[in-house]
Protein backbone atom coordinates (compact mmCIF):
# COMPACT_ATOMS: atom_id res chain seq x y z
CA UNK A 1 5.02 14.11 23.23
CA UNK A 2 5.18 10.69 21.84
CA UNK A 3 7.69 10.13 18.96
CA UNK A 4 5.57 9.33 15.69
CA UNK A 5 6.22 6.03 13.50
CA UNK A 6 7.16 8.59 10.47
CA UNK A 7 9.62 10.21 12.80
CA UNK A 8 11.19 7.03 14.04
CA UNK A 9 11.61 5.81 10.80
CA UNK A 10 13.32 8.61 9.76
CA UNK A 11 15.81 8.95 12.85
CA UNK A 12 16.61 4.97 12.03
CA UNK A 13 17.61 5.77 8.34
CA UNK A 14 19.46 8.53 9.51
CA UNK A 15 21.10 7.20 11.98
CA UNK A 16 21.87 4.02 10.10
CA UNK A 17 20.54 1.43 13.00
CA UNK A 18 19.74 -1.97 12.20
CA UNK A 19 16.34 -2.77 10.56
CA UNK A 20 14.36 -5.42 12.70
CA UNK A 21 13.94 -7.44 8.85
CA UNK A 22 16.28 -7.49 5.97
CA UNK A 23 15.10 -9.53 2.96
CA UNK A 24 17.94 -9.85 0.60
CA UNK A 25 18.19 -10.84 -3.27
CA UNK A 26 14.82 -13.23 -2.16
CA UNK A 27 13.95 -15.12 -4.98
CA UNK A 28 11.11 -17.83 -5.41
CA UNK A 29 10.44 -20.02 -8.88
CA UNK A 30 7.69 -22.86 -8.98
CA UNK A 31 9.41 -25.36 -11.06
CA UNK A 32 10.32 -23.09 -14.69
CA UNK A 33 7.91 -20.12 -12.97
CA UNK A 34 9.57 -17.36 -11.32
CA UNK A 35 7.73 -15.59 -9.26
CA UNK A 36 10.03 -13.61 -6.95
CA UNK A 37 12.60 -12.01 -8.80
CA UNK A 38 15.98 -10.25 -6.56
CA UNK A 39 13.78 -8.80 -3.59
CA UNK A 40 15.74 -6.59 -1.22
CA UNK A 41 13.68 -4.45 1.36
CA UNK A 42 13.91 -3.35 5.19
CA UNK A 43 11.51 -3.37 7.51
CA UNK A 44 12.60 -0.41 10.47
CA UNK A 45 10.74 -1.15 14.16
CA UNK A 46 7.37 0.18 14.70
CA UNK A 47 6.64 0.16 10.57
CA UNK A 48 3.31 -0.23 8.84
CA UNK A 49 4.79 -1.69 5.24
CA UNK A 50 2.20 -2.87 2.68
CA UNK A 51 3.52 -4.94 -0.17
CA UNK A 52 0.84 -4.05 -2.42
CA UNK A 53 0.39 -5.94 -6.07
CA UNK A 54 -2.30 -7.22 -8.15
CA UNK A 55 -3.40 -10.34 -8.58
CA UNK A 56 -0.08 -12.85 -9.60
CA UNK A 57 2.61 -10.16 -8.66
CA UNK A 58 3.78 -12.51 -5.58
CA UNK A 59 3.02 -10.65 -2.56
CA UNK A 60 1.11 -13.91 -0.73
CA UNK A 61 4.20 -15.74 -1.48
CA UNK A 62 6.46 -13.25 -0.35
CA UNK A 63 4.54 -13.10 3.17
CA UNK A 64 5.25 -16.83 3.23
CA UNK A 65 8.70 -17.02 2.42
CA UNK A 66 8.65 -14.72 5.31
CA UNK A 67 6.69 -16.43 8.13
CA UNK A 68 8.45 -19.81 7.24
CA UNK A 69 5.93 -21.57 5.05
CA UNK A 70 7.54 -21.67 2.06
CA UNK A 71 11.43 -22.14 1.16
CA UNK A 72 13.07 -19.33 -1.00
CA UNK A 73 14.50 -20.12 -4.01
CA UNK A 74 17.82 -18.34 -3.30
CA UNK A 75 18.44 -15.36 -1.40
CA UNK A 76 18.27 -14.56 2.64
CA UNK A 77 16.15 -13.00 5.06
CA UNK A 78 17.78 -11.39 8.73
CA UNK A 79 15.82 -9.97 11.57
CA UNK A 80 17.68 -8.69 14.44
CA UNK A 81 21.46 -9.71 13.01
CA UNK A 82 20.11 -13.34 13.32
CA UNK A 83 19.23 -15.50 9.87
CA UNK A 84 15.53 -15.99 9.50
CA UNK A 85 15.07 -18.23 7.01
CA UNK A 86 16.89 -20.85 8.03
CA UNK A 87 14.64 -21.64 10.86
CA UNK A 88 11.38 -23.08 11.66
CA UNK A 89 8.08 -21.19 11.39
CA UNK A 90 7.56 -22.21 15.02
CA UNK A 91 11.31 -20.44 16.04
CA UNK A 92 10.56 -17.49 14.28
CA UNK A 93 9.17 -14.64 16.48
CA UNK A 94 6.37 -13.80 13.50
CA UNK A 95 2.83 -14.21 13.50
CA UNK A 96 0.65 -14.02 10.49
CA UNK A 97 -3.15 -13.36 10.46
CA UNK A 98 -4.83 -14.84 7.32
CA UNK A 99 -7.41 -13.39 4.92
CA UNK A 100 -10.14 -16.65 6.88
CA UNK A 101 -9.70 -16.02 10.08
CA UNK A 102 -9.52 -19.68 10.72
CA UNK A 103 -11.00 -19.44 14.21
CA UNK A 104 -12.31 -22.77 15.92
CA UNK A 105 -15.77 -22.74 15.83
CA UNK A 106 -16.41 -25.04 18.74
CA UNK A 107 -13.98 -22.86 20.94
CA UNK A 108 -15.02 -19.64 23.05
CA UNK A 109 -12.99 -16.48 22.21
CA UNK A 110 -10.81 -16.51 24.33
CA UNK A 111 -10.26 -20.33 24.36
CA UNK A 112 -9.22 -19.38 20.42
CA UNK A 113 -6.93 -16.79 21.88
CA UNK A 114 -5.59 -19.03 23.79
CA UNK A 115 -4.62 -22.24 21.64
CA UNK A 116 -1.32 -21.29 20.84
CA UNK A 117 -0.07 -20.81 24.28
CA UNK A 118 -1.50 -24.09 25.48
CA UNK A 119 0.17 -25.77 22.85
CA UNK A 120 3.31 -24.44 23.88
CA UNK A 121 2.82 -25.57 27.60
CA UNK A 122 3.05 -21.68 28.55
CA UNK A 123 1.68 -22.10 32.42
CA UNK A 124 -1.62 -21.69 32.93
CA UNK A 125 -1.94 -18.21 35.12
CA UNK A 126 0.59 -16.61 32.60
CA UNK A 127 -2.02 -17.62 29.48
CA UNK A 128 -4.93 -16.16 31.64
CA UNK A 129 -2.64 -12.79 31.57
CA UNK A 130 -2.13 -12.86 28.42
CA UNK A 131 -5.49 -13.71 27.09
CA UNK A 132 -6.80 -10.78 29.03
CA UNK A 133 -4.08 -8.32 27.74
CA UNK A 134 -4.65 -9.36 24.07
CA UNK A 135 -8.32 -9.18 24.05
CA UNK A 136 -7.90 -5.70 25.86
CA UNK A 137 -5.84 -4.12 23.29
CA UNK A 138 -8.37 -5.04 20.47
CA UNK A 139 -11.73 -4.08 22.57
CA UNK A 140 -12.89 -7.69 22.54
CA UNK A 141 -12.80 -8.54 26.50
CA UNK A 142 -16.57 -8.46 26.40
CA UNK A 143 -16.83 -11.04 24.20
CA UNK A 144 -14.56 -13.70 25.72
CA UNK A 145 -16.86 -16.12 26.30
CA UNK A 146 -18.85 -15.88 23.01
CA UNK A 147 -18.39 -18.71 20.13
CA UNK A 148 -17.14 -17.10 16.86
CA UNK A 149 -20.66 -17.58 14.75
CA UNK A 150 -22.28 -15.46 17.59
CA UNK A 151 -19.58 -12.22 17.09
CA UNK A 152 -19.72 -10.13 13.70
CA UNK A 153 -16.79 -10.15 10.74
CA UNK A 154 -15.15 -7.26 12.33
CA UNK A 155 -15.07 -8.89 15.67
CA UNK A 156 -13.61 -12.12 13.95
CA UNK A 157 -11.59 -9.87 12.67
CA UNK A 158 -10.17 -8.43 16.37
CA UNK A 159 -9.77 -12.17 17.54
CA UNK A 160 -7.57 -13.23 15.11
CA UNK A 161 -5.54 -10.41 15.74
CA UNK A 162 -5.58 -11.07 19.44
CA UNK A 163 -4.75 -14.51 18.59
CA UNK A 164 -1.49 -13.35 17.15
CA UNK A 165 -0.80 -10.78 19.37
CA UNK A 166 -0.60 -12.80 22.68
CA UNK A 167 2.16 -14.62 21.18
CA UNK A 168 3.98 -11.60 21.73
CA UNK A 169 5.60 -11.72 17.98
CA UNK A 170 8.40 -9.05 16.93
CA UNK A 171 6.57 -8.79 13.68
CA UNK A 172 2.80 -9.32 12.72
CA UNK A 173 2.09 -10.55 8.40
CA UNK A 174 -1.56 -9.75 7.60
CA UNK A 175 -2.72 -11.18 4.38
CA UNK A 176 -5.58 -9.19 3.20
CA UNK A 177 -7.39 -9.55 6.43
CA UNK A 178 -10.27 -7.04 5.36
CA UNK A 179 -11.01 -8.33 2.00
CA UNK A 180 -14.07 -10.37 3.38
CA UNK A 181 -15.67 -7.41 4.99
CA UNK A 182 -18.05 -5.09 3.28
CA UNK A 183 -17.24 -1.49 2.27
CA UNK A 184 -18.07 0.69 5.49
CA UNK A 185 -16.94 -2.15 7.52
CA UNK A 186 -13.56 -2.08 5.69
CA UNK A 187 -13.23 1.25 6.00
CA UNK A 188 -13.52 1.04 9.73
CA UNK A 189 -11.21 -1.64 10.20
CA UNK A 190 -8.66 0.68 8.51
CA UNK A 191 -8.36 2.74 10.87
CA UNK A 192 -8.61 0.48 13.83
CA UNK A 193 -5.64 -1.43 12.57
CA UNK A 194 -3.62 1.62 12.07
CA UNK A 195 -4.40 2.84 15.62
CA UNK A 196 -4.03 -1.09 17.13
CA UNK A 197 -0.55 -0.92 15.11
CA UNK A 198 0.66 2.48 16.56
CA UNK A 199 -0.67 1.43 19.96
CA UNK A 200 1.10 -1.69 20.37
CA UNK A 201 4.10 -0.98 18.84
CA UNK A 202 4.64 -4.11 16.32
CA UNK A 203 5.98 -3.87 12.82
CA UNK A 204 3.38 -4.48 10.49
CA UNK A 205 3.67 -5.99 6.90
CA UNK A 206 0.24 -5.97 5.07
CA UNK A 207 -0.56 -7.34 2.10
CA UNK A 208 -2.93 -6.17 -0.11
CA UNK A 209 -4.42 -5.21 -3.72
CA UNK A 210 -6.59 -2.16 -2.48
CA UNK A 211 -4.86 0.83 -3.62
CA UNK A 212 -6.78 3.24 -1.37
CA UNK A 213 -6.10 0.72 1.36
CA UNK A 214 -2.61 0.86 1.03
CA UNK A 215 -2.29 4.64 0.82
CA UNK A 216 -4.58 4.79 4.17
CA UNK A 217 -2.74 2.62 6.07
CA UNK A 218 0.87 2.03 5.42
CA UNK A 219 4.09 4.06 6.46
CA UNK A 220 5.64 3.01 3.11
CA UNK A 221 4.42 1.02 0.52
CA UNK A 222 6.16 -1.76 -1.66
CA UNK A 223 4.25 -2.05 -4.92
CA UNK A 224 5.10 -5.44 -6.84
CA UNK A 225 4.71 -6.14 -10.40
CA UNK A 226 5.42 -9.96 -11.70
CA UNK A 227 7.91 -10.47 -8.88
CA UNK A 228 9.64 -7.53 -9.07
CA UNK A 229 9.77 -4.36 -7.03
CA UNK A 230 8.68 -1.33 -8.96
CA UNK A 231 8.65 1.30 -5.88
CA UNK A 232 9.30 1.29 -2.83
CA UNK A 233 8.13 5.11 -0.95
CA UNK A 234 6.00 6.82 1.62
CA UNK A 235 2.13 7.06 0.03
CA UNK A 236 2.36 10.35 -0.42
CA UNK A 237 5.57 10.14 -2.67
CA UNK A 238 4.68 6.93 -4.56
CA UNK A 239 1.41 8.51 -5.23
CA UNK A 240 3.15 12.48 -6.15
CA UNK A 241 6.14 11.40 -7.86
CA UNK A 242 5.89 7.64 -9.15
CA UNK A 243 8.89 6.43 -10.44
CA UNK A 244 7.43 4.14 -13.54
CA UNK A 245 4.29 4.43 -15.75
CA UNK A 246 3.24 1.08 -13.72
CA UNK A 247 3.10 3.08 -10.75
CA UNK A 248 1.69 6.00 -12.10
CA UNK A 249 -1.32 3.80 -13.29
CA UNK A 250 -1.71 1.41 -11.01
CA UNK A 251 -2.08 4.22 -7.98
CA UNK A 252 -4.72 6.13 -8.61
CA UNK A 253 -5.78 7.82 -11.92
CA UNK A 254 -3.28 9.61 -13.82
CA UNK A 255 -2.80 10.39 -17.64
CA UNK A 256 0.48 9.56 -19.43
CA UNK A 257 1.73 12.13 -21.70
CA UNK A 258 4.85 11.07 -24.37
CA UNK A 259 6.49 13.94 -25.31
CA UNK A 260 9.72 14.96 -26.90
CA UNK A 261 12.48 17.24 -25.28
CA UNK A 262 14.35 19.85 -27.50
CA UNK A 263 16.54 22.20 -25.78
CA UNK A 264 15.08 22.57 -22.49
CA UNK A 265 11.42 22.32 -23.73
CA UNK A 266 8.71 19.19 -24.09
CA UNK A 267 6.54 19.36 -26.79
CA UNK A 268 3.70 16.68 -26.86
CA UNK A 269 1.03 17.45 -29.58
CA UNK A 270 0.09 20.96 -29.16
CA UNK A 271 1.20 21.55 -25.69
CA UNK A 272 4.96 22.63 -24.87
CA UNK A 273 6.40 24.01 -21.78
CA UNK A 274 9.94 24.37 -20.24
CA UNK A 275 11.60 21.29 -18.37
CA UNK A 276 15.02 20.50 -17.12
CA UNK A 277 15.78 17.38 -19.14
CA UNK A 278 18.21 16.35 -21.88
CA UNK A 279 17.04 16.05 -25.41
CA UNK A 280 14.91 13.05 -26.33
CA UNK A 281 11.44 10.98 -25.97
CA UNK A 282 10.20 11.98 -22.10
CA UNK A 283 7.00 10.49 -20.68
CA UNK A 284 5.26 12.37 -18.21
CA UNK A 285 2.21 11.34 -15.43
CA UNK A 286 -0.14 14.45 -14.82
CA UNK A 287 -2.55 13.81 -12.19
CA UNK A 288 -6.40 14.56 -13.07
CA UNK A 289 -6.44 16.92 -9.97
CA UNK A 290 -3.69 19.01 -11.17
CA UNK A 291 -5.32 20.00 -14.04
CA UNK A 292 -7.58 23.28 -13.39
CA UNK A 293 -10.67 24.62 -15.44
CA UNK A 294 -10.01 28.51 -16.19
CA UNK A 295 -12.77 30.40 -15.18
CA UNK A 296 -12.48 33.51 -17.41
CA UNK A 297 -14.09 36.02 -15.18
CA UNK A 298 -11.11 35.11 -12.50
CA UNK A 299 -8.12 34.82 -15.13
CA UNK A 300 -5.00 31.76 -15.02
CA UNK A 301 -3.96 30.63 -11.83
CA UNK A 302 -0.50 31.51 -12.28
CA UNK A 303 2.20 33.02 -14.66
CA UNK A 304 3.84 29.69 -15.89
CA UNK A 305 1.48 27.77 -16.70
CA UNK A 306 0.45 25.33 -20.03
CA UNK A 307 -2.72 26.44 -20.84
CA UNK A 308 -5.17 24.90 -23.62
CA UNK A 309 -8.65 24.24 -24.61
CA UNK A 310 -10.57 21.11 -25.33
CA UNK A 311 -13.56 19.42 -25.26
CA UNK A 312 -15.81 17.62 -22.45
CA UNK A 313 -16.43 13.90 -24.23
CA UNK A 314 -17.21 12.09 -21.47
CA UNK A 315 -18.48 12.96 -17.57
CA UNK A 316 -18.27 10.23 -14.59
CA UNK A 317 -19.71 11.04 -11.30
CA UNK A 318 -17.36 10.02 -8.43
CA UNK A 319 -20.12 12.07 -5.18
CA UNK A 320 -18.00 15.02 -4.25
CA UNK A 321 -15.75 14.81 -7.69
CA UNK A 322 -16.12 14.15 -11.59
CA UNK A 323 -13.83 12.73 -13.70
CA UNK A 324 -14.01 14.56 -16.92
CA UNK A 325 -12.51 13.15 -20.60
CA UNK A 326 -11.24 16.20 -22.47
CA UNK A 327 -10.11 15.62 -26.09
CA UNK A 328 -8.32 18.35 -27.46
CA UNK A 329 -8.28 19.69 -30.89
CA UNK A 330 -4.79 17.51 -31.90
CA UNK A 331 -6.91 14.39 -30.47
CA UNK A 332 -5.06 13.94 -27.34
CA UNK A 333 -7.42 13.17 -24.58
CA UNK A 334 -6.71 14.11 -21.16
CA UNK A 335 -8.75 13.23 -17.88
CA UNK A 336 -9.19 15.99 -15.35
CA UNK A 337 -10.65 15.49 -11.88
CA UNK A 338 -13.10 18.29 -10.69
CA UNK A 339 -16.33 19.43 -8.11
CA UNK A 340 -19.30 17.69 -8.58
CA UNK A 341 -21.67 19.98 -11.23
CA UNK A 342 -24.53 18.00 -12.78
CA UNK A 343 -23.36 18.61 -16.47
CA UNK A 344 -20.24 19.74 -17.79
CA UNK A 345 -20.72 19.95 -22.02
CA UNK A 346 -18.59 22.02 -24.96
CA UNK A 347 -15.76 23.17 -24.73
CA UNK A 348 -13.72 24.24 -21.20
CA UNK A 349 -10.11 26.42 -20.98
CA UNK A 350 -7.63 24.49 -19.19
CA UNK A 351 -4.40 24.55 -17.45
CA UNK A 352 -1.93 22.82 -15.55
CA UNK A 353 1.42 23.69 -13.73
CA UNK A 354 4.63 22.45 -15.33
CA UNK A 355 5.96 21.01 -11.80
CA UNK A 356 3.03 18.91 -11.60
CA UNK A 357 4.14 16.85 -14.61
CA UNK A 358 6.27 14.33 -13.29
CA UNK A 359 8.94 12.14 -15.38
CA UNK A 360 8.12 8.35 -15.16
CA UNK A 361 10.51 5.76 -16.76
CA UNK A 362 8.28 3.27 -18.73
CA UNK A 363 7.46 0.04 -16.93
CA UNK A 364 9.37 -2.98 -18.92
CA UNK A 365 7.19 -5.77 -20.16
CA UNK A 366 8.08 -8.85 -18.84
CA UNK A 367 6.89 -12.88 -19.73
């Protein structure tokens, strides 16, 4: 059975082999502007990573600093024991596809596949190989001899991929490569890029702003805020236990309870429950999900639970889910996530586990 990318990337930690990219203390400043502040990350072979930010947090420039196009401020980057950034884009064995594909118009698909290599004086029946193996591993052999305005987004899409891929790189830089594509189309693409990814074997880095995109896709994700790293994890542990409030917020819905530790128990407002944390301010992300309507006929799902009451104050329909506003009694409000019903009104019985509220630090502000 073939060895998974999760699996691989577990045996490399463990076995402490040598990450194909090591970016280390990378920083970047545009004149008094920092952007990149003390980046350190690994990339292990065969990895989907997403460096995943909003808008300003410097994942485009990271990507850059990576493929060669623009000069870090201080700091190194190694792949394969050998110095990176001190070399040419050209020298580097890392291709990046761009949010515009920047095809040729006037060129045929495969002639666009093929640009690079002729550039480089690669001999002619080897480019013909290659070509053909490229535009067979993205399902676009069909369409080698169409122009680019006669082929749809998500086709563009394959042969700019192709176009990187037949340059046989160690490691492939996408920078938001679906963002021009509409939702179902997007959605598609997703998964065609994971399963290209896995097929081929190339480390991916992917940048992105899409949330849901990054927890689809990626093998770990690298979330940046203002230059910094806030959390670097697997989706399903940056999403279960975030480390920060930023996280906490910025991946999916969540509500931030502050509450106040006193000998082994957290009280915030009226709700208290046991926790194993020293004394002092504690702020906690709940997930909407993890929050459960008691339906009295059935009874509490479990012994220890926090259990309260409140009342429905606002109801937004998300197709199979609704995202309820609850205010309780001491005015906090809490958002819990539950099945569609057409209209949830008074007052519900709620309760939550005490494992499922997870310690964040809070997120420092920075200028």
């Amino acid at each position: 059975m073939a060895t998974t990318t999760e699996t691989r990337l577990s045996h490399s930690a463990s076995s402490g082999a040598q990450p194909l990219l090591s970016i280390r203390a990378v920083a970047k400043s545009f004149g008094k502007n920092p952007v990149l502040r003390d980046i350190s990350l690994q990339i292990a072979e065969g990895e989907f990573l997403t460096i995943l930010g909003e808008s300003g947090s410097g994942k485009t420039t990271l990507l850059r600093i990576i493929a060669g196009f623009e000069n870090a401020t201080s700091g190194e980057i190694w792949m394969e024991g050998e110095r990176l950034d001190v070399l040419p884009p050209y020298r580097r064995r890392v291709n990046t596809v761009f949010q515009h594909y920047a095809l040729f118009p006037h060129l045929t698909v495969e002639e666009n596949v093929a640009y690079g290599l002729r550039v480089a004086k690669v001999p002619r029946e080897e480019v013909a190989d290659r070509v053909e193996q490229a535009l067979s591993m993205v399902k676009m052999t069909a369409y080698a001899k169409s122009k680019p305005a006669k082929i749809s987004g998500g086709q563009q899409q394959r042969v700019a991929l192709a176009r990187a891929l037949v340059n046989r790189p160690r490691l492939l830089l996408l920078d938001e490569p679906l963002s021009a594509l509409d939702a179902n189309l997007r959605r598609q693409m997703q998964v065609e890029l994971k399963s290209l990814q896995r097929e081929v074997g190339i480390s991916f880095v992917f940048v992105t702003h899409d949330q849901e995109e990054a927890m689809v896709m990626s093998d770990r994700i690298a979330l940046l805020r203002r230059g910094e790293l806030e959390q670097i994890a697997s989706p399903r542990e940056i999403y279960g236990q975030p480390a920060t409030a930023y996280t906490a917020q910025f991946i999916g819905h969540t509500n931030l309870l502050l509450g106040e530790v006193k000998g082994s128990v957290v009280r915030c407002h009226s709700l208290d429950w046991p926790v194993m944390l020293p004394d002092g301010p504690v702020l906690f992300s709940l997930r909407p999900e993890n929050l459960r309507i008691v339906n009295s006929a059935i009874g509490s799902a479990g012994v220890n639970v926090v259990r309260f009451r409140g009342h429905v104050c606002h109801q937004a329909f998300h197709g199979s889910t609704e995202l309820l506003q609850v205010e309780c009694a001491d005015g906090l409000k809490i958002a819990i996530r539950t099945a569609t019903r057409e209209n949830w009104n008074g007052d519900l019985e709620l309760e939550f586990s005490p494992e499922d509220a997870v310690a964040v630090r809070q997120s420092e502000e920075r200028i």
